[in-house]
Protein backbone atom coordinates (compact mmCIF):
# COMPACT_ATOMS: atom_id res chain seq x y z
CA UNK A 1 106.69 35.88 108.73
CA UNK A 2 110.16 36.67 109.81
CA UNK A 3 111.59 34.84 106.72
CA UNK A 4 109.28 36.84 104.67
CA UNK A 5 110.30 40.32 105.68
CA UNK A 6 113.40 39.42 105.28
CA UNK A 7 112.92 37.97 101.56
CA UNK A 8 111.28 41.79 100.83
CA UNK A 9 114.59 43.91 102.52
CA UNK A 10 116.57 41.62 100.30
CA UNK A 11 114.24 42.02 96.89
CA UNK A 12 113.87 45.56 97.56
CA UNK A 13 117.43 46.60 98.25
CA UNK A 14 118.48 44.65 95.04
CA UNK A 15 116.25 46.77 92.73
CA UNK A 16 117.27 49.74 94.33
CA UNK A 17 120.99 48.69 93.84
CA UNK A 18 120.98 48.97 90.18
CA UNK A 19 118.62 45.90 88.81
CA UNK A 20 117.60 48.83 86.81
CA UNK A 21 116.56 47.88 82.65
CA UNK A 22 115.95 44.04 81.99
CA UNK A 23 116.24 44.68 77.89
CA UNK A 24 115.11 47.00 75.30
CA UNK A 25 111.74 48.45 76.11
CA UNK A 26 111.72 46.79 80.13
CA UNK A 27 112.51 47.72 83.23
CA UNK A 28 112.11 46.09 86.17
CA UNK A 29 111.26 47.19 89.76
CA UNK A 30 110.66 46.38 92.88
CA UNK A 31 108.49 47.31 96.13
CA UNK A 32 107.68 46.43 100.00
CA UNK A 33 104.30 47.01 101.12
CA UNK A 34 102.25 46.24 104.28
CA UNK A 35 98.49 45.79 104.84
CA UNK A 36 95.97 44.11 106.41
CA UNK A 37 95.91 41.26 104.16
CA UNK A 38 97.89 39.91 101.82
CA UNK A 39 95.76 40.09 98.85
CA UNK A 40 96.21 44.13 100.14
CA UNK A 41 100.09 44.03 100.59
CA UNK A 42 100.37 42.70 96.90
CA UNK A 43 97.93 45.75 95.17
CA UNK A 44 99.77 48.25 97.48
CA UNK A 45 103.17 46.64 96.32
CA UNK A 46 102.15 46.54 92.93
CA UNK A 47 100.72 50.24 93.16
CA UNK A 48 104.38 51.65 94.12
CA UNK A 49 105.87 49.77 90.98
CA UNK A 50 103.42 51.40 88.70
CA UNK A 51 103.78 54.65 90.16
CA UNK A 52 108.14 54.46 89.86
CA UNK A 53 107.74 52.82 86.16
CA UNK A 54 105.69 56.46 85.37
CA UNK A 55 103.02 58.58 87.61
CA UNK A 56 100.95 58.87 84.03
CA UNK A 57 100.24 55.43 84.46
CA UNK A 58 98.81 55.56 87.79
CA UNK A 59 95.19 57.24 87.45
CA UNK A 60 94.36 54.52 84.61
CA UNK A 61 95.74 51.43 86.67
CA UNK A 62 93.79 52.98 89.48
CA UNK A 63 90.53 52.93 87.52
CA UNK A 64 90.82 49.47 85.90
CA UNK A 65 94.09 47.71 87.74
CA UNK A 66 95.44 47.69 84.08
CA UNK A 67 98.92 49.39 83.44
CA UNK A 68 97.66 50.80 80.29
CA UNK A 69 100.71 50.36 76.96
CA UNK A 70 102.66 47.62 79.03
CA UNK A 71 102.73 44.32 79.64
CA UNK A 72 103.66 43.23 82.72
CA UNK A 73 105.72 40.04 83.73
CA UNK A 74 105.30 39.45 87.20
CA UNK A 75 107.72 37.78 89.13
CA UNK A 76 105.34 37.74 92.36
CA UNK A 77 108.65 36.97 94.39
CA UNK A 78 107.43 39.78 97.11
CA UNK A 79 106.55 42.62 95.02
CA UNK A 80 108.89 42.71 91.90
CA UNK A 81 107.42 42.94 88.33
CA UNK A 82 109.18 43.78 85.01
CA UNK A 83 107.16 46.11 82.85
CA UNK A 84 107.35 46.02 78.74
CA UNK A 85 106.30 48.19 76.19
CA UNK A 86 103.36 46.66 74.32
């Protein structure tokens, strides 16, 4: 457990640090969550990414856990996904 909170201070401070756009059309980001469960943790994560790629995005991916006009490339490495325009 210790390992793994450690492995999401690491992840997150890297994105916030500048890991910034992967290419044209991408950017990746990054998020620490904590829940109940982990199947929780991960949505909450995953939530926070959606909502710093664009708020506009967040009623639809609430409504049908779909980030509507992207595709998204997770790297499930503790909460870090790149998003790409479709």
């Amino acid at each position: 457990m210790k390992k793994s909170v450690l492995m999401c201070a690491a992840l997150a401070a890297a994105m916030s640090f500048g890991a910034g756009v992967a290419n044209a059309g991408c950017v990746t980001k990054g998020a620490v969550a904590t829940s109940s469960s982990a199947d929780s943790a991960k949505w909450y994560a995953f939530e926070t990414m959606v909502q710093s790629v664009s708020w506009g995005l967040w009623p639809g991916f609430l409504a049908t856990g779909n980030v509507e006009g992207f595709k998204v490339g997770m790297a499930t490495c503790h909460g870090g996904a790149t998003f790409c325009k479709r």
